[in-house]
Protein backbone atom coordinates (compact mmCIF):
# COMPACT_ATOMS: atom_id res chain seq x y z
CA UNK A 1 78.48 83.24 88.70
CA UNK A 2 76.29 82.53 91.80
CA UNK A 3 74.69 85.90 93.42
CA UNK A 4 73.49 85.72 97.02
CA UNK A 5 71.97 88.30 98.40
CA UNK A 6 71.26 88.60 102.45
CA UNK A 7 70.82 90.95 104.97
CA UNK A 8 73.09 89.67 108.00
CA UNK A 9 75.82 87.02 106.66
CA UNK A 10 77.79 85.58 109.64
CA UNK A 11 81.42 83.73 109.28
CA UNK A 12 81.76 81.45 111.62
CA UNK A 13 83.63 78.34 113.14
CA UNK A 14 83.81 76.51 116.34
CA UNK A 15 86.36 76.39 118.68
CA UNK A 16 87.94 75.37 122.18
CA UNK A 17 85.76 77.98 124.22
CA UNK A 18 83.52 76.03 125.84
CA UNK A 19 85.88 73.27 126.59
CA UNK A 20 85.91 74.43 130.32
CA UNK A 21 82.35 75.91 131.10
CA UNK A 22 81.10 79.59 131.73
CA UNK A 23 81.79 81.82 134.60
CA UNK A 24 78.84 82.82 136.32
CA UNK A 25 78.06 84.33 139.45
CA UNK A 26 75.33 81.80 140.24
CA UNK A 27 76.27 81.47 144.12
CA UNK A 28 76.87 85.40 145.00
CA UNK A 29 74.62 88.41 145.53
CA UNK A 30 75.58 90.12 142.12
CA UNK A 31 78.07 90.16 140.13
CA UNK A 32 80.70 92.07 142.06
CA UNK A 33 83.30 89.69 142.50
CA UNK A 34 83.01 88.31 138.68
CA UNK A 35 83.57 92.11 137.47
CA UNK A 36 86.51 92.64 139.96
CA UNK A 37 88.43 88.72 139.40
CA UNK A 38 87.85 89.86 135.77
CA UNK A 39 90.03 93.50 135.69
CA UNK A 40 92.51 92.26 137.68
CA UNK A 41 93.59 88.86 135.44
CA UNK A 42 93.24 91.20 132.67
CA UNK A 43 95.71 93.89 133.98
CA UNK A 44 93.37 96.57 134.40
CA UNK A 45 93.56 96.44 130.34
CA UNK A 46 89.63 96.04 130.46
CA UNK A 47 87.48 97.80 128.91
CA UNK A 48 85.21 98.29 132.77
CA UNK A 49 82.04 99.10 130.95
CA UNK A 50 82.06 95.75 128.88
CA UNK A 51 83.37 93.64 132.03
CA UNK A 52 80.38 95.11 133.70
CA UNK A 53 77.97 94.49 130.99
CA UNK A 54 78.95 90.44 130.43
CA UNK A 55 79.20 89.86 133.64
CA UNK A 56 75.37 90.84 134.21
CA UNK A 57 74.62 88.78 131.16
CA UNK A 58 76.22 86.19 132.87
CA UNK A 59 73.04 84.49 135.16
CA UNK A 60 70.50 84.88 132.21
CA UNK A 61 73.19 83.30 129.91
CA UNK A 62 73.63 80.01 132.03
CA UNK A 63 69.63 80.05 132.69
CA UNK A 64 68.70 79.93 128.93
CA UNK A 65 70.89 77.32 128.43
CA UNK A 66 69.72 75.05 130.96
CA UNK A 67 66.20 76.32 129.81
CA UNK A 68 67.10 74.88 126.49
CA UNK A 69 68.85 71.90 127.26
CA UNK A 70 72.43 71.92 128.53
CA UNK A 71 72.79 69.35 131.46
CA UNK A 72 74.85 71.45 133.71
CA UNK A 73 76.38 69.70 136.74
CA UNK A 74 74.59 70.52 140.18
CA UNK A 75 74.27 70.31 143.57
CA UNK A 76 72.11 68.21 146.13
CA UNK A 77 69.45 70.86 145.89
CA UNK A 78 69.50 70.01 142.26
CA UNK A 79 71.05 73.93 141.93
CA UNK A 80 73.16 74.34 138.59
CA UNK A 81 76.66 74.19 140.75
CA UNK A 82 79.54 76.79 140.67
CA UNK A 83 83.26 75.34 140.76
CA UNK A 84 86.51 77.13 141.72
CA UNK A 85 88.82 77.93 138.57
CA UNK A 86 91.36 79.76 137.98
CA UNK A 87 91.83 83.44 139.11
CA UNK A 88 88.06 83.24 140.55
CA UNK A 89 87.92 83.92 144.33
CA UNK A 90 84.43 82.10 144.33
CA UNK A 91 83.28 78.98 142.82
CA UNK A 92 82.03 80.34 139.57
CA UNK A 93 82.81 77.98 136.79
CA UNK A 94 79.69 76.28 135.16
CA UNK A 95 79.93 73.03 133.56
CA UNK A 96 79.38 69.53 132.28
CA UNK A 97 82.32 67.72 132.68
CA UNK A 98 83.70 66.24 129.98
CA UNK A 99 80.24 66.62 127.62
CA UNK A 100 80.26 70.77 128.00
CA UNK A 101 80.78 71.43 124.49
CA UNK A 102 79.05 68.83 122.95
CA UNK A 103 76.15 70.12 124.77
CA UNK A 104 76.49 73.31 124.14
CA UNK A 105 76.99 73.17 120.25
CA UNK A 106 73.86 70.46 120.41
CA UNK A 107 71.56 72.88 122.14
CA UNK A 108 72.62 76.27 119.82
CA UNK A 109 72.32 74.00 116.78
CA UNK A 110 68.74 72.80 117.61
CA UNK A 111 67.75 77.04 118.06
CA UNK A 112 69.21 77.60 114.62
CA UNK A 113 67.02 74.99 113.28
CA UNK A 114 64.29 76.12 115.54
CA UNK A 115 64.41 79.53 114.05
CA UNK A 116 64.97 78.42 110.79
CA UNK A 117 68.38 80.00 110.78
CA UNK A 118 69.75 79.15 106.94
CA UNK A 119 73.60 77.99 107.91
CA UNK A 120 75.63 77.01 104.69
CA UNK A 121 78.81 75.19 105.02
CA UNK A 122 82.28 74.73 103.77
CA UNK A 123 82.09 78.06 102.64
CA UNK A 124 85.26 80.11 102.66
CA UNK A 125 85.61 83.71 102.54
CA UNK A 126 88.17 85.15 100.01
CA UNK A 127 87.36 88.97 100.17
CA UNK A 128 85.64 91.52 101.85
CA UNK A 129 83.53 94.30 99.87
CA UNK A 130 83.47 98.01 101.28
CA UNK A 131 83.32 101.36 100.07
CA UNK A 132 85.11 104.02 102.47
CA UNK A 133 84.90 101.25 104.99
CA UNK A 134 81.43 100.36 104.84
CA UNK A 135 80.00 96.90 104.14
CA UNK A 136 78.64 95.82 100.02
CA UNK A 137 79.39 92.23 101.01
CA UNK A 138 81.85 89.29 100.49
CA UNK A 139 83.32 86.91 97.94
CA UNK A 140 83.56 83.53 98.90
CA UNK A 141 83.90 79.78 97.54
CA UNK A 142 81.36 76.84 98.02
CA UNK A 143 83.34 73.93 98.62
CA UNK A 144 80.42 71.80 98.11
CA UNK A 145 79.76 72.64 94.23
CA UNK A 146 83.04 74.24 93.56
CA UNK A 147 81.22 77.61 92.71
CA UNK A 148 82.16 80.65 93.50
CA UNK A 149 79.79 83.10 94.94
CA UNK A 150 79.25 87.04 95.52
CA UNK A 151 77.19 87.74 98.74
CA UNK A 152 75.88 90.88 99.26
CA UNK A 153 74.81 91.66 102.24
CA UNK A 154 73.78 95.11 104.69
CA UNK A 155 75.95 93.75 107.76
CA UNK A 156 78.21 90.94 108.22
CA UNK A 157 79.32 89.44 111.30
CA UNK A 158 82.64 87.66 111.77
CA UNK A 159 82.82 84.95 114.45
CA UNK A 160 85.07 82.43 112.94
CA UNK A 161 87.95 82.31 115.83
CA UNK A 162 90.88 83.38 116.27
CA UNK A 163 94.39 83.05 114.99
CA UNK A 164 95.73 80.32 117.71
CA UNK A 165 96.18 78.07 115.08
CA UNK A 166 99.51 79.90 113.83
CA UNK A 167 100.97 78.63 116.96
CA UNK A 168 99.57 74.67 116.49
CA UNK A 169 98.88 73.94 112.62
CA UNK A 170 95.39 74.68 113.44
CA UNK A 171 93.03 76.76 111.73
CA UNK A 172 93.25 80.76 111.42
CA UNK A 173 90.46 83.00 111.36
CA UNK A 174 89.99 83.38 107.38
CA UNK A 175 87.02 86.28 108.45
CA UNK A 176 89.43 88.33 111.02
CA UNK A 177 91.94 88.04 108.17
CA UNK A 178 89.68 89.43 105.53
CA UNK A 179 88.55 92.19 107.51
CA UNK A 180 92.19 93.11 108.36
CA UNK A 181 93.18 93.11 104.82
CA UNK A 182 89.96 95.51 103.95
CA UNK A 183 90.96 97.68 106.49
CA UNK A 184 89.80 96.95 109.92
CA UNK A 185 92.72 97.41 112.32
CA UNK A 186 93.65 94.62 114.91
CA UNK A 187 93.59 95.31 118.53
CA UNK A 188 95.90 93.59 121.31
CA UNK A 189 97.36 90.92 119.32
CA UNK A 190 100.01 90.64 121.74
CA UNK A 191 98.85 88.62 123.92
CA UNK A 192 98.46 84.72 123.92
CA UNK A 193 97.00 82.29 126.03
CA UNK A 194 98.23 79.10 126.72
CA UNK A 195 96.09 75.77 128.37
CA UNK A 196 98.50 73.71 130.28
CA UNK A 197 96.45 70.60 129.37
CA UNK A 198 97.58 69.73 126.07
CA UNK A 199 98.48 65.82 125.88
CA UNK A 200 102.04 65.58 124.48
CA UNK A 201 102.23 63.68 121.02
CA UNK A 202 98.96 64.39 120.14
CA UNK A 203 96.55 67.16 119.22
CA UNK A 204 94.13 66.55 122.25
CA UNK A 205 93.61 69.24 124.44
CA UNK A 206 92.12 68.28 128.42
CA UNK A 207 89.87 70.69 129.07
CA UNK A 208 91.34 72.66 132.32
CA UNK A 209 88.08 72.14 134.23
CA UNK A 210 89.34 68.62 135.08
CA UNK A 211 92.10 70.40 137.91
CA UNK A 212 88.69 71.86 139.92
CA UNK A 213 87.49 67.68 140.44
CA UNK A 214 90.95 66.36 141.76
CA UNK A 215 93.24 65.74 139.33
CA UNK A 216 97.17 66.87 139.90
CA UNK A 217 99.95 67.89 138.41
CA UNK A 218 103.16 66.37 139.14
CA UNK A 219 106.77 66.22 137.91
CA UNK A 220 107.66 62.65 136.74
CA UNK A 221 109.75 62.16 139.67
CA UNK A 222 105.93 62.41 141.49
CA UNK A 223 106.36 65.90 143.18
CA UNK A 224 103.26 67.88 142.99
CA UNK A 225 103.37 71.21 141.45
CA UNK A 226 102.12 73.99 143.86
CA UNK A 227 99.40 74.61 142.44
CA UNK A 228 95.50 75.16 143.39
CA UNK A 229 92.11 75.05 141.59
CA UNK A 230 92.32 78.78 141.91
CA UNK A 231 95.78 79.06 140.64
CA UNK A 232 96.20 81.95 137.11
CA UNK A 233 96.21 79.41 134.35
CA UNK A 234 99.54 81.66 133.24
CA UNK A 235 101.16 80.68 136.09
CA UNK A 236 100.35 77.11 136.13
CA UNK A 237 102.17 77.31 132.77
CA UNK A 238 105.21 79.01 133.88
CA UNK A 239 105.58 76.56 136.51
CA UNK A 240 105.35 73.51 134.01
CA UNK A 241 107.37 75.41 131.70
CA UNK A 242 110.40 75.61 134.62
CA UNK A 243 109.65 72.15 135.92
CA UNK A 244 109.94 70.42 132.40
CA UNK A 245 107.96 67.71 132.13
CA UNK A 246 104.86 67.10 133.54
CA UNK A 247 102.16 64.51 133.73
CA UNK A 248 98.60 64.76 134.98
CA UNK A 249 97.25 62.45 137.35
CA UNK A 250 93.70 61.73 137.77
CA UNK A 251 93.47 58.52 139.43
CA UNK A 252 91.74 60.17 142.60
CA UNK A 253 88.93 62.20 141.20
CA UNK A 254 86.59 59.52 143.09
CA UNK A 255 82.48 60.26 142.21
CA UNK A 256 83.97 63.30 139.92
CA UNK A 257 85.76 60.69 137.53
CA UNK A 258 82.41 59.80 136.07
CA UNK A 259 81.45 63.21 134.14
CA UNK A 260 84.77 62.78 132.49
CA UNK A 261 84.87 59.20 130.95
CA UNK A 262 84.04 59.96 127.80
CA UNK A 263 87.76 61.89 127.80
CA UNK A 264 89.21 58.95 129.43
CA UNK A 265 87.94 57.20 126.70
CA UNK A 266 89.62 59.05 123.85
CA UNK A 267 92.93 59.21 125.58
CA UNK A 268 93.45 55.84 125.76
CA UNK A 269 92.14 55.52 122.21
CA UNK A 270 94.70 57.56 120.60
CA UNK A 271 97.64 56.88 123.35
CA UNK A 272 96.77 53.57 124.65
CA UNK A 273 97.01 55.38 128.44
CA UNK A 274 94.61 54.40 130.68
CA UNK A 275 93.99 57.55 133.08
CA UNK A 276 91.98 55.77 135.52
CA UNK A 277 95.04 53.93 136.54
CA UNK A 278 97.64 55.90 134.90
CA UNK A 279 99.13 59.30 134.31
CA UNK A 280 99.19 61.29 131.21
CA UNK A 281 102.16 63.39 129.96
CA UNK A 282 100.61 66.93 129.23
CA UNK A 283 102.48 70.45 128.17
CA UNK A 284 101.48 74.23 127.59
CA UNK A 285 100.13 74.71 124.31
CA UNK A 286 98.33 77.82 122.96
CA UNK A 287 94.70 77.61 123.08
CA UNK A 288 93.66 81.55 122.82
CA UNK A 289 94.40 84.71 121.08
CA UNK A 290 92.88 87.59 122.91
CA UNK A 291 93.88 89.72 120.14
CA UNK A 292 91.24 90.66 117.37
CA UNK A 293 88.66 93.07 115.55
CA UNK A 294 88.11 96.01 118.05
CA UNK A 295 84.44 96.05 119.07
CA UNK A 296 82.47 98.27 121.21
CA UNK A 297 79.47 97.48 123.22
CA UNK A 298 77.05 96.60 120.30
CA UNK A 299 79.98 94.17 118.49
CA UNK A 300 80.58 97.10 115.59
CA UNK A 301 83.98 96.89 114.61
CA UNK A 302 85.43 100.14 115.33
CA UNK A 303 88.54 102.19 113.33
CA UNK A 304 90.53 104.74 115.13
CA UNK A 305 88.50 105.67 117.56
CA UNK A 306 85.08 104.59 119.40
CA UNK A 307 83.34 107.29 117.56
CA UNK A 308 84.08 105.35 114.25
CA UNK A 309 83.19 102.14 112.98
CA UNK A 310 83.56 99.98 109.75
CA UNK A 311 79.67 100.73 108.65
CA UNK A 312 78.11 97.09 108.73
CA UNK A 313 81.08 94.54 109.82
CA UNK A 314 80.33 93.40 113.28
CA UNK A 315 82.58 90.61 114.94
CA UNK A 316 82.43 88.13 118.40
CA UNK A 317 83.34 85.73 119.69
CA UNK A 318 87.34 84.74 119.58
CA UNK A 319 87.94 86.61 116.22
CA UNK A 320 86.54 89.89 118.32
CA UNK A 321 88.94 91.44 121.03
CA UNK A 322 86.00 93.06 122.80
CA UNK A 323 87.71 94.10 125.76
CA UNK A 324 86.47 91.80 128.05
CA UNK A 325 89.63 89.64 128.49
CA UNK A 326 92.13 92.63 128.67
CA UNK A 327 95.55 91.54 129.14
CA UNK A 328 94.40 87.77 130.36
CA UNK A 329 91.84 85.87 130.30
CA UNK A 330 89.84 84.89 133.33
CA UNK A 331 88.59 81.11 133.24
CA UNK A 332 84.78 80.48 131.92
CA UNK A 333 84.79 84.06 130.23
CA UNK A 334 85.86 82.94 126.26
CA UNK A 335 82.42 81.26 126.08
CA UNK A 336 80.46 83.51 128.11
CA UNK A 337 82.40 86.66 125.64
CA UNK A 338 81.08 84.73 122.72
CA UNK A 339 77.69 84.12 123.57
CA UNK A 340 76.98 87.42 125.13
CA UNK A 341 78.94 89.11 121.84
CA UNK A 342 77.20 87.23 119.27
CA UNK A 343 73.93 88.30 121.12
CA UNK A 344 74.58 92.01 121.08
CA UNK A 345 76.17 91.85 117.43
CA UNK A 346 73.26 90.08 116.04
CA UNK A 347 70.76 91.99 117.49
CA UNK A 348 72.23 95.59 116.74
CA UNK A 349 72.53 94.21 113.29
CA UNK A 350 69.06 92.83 112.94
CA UNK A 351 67.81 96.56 114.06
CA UNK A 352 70.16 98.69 111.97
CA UNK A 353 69.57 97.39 108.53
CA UNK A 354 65.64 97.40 108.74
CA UNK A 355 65.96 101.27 107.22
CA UNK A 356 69.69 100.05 104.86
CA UNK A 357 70.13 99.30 101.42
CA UNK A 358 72.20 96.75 99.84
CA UNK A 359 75.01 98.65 97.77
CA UNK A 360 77.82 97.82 95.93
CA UNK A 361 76.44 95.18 93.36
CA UNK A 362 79.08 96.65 90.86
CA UNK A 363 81.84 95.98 92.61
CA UNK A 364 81.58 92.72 94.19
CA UNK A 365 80.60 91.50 90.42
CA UNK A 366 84.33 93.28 89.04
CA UNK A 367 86.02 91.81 92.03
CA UNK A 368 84.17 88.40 91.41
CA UNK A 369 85.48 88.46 88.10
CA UNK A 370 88.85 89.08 89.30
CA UNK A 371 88.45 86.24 91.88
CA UNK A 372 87.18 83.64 89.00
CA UNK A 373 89.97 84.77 87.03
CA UNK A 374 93.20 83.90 89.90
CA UNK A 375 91.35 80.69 90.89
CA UNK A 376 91.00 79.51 87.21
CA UNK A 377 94.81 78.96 86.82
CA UNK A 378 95.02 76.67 90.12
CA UNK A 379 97.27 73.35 89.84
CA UNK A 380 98.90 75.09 86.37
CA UNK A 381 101.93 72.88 85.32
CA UNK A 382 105.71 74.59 86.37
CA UNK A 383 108.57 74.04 84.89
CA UNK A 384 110.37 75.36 87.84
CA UNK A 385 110.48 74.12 91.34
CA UNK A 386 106.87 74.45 93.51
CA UNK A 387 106.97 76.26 97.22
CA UNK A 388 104.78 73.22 99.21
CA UNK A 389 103.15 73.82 102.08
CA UNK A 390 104.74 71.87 104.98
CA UNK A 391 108.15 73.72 104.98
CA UNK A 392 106.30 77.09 105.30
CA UNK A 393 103.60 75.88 108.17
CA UNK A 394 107.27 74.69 109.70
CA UNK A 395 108.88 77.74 109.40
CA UNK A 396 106.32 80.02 110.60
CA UNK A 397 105.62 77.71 114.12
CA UNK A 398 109.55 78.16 114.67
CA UNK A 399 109.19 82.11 114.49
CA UNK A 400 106.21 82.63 116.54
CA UNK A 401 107.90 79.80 119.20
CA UNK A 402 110.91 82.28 119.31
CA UNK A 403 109.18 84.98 120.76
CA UNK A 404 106.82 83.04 122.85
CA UNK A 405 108.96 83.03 126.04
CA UNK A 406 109.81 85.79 128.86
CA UNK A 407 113.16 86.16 127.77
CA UNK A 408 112.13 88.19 124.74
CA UNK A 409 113.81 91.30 123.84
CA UNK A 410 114.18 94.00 121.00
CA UNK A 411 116.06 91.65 118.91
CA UNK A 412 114.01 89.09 118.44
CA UNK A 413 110.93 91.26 117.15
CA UNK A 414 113.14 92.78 114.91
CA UNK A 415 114.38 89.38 113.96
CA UNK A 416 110.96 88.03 113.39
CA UNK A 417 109.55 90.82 111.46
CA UNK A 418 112.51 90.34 109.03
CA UNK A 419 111.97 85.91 108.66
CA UNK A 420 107.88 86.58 108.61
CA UNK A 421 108.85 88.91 105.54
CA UNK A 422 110.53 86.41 104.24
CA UNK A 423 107.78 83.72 104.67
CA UNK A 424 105.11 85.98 103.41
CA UNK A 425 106.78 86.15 100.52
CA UNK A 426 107.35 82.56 99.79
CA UNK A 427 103.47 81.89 100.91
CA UNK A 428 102.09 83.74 97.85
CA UNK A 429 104.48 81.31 95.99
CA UNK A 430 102.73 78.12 97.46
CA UNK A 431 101.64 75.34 94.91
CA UNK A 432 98.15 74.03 94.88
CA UNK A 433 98.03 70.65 93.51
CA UNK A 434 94.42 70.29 93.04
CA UNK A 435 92.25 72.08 89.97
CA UNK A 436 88.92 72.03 91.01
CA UNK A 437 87.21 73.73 93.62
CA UNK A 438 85.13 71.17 94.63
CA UNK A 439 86.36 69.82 98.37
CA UNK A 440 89.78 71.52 97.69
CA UNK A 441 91.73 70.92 101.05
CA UNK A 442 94.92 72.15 99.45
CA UNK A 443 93.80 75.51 98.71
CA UNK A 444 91.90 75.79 102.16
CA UNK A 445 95.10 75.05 103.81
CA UNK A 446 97.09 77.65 101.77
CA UNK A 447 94.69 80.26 102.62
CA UNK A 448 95.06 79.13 106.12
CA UNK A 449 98.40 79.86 106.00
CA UNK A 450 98.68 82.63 104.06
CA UNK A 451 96.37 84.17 106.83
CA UNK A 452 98.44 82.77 109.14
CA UNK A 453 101.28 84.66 108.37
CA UNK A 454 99.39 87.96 108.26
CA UNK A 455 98.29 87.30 111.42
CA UNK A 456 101.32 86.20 113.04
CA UNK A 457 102.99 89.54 111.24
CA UNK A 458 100.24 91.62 113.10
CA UNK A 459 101.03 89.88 116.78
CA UNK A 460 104.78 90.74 116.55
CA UNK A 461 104.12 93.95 115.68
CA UNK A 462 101.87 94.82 118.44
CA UNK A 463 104.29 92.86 121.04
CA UNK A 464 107.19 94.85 119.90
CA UNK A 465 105.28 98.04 120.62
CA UNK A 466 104.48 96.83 124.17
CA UNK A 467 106.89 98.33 125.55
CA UNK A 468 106.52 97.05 129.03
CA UNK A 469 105.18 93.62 130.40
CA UNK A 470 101.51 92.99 131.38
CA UNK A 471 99.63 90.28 131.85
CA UNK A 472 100.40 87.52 129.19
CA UNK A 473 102.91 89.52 127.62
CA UNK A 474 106.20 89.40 129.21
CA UNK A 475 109.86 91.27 128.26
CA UNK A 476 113.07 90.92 129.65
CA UNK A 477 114.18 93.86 128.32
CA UNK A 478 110.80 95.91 130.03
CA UNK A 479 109.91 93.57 133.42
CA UNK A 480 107.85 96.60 134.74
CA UNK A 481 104.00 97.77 134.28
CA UNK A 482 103.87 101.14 132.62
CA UNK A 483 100.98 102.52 133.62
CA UNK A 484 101.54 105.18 130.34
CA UNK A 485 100.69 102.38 128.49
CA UNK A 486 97.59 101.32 129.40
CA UNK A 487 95.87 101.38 126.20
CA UNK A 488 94.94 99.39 123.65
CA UNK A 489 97.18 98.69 120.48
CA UNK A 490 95.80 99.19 117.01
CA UNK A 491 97.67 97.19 113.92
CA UNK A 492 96.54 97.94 110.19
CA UNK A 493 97.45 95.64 107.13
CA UNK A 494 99.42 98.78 105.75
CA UNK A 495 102.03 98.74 108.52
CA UNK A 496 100.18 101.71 110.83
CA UNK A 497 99.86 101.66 113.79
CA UNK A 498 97.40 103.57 116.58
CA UNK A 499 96.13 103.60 119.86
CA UNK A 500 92.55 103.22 121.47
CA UNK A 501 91.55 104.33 125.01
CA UNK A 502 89.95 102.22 127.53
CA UNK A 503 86.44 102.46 128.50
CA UNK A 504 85.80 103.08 132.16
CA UNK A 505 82.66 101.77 133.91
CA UNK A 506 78.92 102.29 132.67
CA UNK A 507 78.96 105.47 135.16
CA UNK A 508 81.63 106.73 133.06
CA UNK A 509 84.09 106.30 136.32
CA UNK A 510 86.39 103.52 137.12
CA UNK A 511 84.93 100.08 138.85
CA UNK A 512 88.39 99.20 139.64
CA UNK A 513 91.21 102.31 139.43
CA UNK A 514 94.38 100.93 137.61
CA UNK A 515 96.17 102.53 140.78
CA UNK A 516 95.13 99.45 142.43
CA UNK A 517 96.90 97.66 140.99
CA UNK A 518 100.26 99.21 142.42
């Protein structure tokens, strides 16, 4: 029995947001335009006083990352330059070509170590510890020593991503899941963002930044899709969805082709395509849930209402919906969310536990014991048949593709409730062939899926309550806006459901009216 005891634990992962760059208002007067591009791809499902507050962040973001390290592209004046993406109505998008997340993770790694930030990994949350909803700290496996561990902690922060991978075989946000199953609710998990970049036959993802230096989409026929650097990335998707397939050419990028050879590179690596003389079959695939922990201004998860919040858990980044993104997500703003969330969660955390003290130490040892207890009997010979893994992963990427299209009505919510039940229920039965703890891949992946599965349970619940289509989420049974539903959706593991309203503007009045959007 290992004991850990820390003040601000934080579960975290990487992900695709800064494949494309961050969105920064580094050619305009202020951020007007950023704030008013942003409530509009969202819906008007915003919350105004957080779009108002990132988008500030936004300049001193991109200039402490240059500060630190990050080689952003720039212009002859040797300015950090701004490119046109999609939904922006200026050239906004920051970036580094083909090396913007290496760079990125590079430069935030070597502040960790500057700061002497302790950072353990392959550890894997299994539970969350509260009393009445506040934080006594988590139960969790070292997959290093094969030990499990009780953390207890004052606050806890969960940035480990979102649930995407539900849709992909990827990995699912094991922290948003334990939170969920503690009791935090889930906010907006209807809606889903796709990339229209993904490379068909593979797992690679081109980061969408490439369409801003010249490359195309065309059918295979060659006819160019209309579409512009500026273009929604939805409806770049919809289009490629109608059209079939689709390959991307970037054979006439010219002086631009250079910050993305390193991509070129691994392309032809894994298909053998060379995309300086060839195209590249690519297809929607999706790349973000916007759908997560409810946060408010500070990153404090909240319960039914802003005046509540789940004492101690915090969240950002993708496993956060902080109400930034709304009903769509504006390019460059996942990795500007992130890094302006994390900042504001970890430094209202740092503050409030200075006068907290750590609680709980009985019950995360009962529910440690409880833990060591299940996880003893892994890999346990059956005389019966074994549920494995692949059939179930299988199963649940048919369900969620089901609903994943405009033509979705009633039915097929009610239909996928009823198969998820189903698939829950043979998930619990999954077989781990491996005993010991130690580097235990099986066991990650069931928990994965298991999570998964929750998740996925979650998102068809809220879309099913969306009674209308907005943004991302689209019905044919309700084409129209209703403007009585602009709220947020709250889910909770016990089947509840609830409503949060929006935030208007730091003023406590509208930026943008959601009457203009009629």
């Amino acid at each position: 029995y290992e004991k850990v005891r820390g003040k601000v634990p934080l579960i975290a992962d990487g992900g695709m947001g800064a494949m494309n760059g961050i969105a920064c208002h580094i050619q305009e007067e202020s951020n007007r335009g950023h704030r008013e591009d942003t409530i509009k791809m969202g819906a008007f499902l915003c919350d105004q006083d957080i779009v108002a507050s990132r988008t500030t962040k936004a300049l001193r973001i991109v200039d402490l990352l240059e500060r630190r390290g990050v080689n952003f592209r720039r212009d002859a004046k040797g300015i950090v330059m701004g490119h046109y993406a999609s939904g922006h109505s200026k050239p906004r998008l920051c970036n580094a070509g083909d090396a913007t997340t290496r760079e990125i993770q590079q430069v935030l790694e070597e502040q960790c170590m500057k700061y002497g930030v302790t950072r353990r990994s392959d550890q894997v949350p299994l539970e969350l510890i509260h009393t009445d909803s506040s934080i006594n700290g988590l139960i969790a496996i070292d997959m290093l020593n094969g030990r499990i561990q009780s953390i207890q902690c004052k606050a806890l922060i969960v940035a480990d991503g979102g649930f995407e991978g539900a849709f992909t075989n990827g990995s699912t946000s094991l922290g948003m899941d334990a939170a969920y199953r503690a009791g935090a609710p889930l906010r907006n998990m209807e809606f889903v963002a796709e990339t229209p970049l993904g490379v068909v036959g593979t797992n690679l993802v081109i980061p969408q930044a490439i369409l801003s230096d010249g490359a195309t989409l065309h059918t295979p026929s060659g006819t160019a899709l209309e579409t512009s650097s500026t273009t929604p990335t939805s409806e770049i998707c919809a289009k490629m969805h109608e059209a079939g397939t689709t390959v991307l050419d970037a054979r006439n990028m010219g002086k631009h082709a250079d910050w993305w050879a390193v991509l070129f590179d691994n392309i032809k690596q894994r298909t053998g395509i060379d995309m300086n003389r060839q195209t590249v079959g690519v297809a929607p695939v999706p790349s973000q849930t916007l759908g997560g922990l409810p946060t408010d201004e500070h990153g404090r998860v909240v319960l039914q209402s802003w005046a509540r919040w789940f004492t101690g858990l915090y969240s950002a980044g993708s496993a956060a919906s902080s109400g930034l993104h709304g009903a769509d997500v504006l390019q460059g703003n996942r990795l500007l969310d992130s890094i302006a969330g994390g900042e504001a969660a970890g430094a209202h955390a740092a503050e409030w536990i200075i006068k907290r003290k750590f609680t709980g130490a009985t019950k995360l040892e009962e529910t440690f014991s409880l833990a060591e207890a299940e996880l003893s009997m892994l890999g346990g010979e059956s005389e019966e048949s074994v549920q494995r893994l692949n059939p179930v992963i299988t199963r649940l990427k048919e369900i969620l593709t089901a609903v994943q299209t405009p033509a979705t009505i009633a039915t097929d919510y009610e239909n996928a409730v009823e198969s998820l039940e189903q698939l829950s229920v043979q998930s619990e039965q999954l077989y781990c062939d491996q005993t010991s703890l130690i580097a235990n891949q099986n066991l990650l992946e069931i928990l994965r899926t298991q999570a998964a599965i929750r998740m996925a349970q979650a998102h068809v619940q809220s879309a099913s309550l969306r009674t209308e289509s907005r943004g991302l989420h689209q019905r044919s049974d309700f084409s129209e806006t209703d403007q009585e539903q602009l709220h947020h959706n709250l889910i909770f593991h016990d089947g509840t459901h609830s409503t949060l309203a929006l935030r208007k503007g730091p003023s406590g009045n509208w930026i943008l009216p959601p009457s203009a959007a009629v």
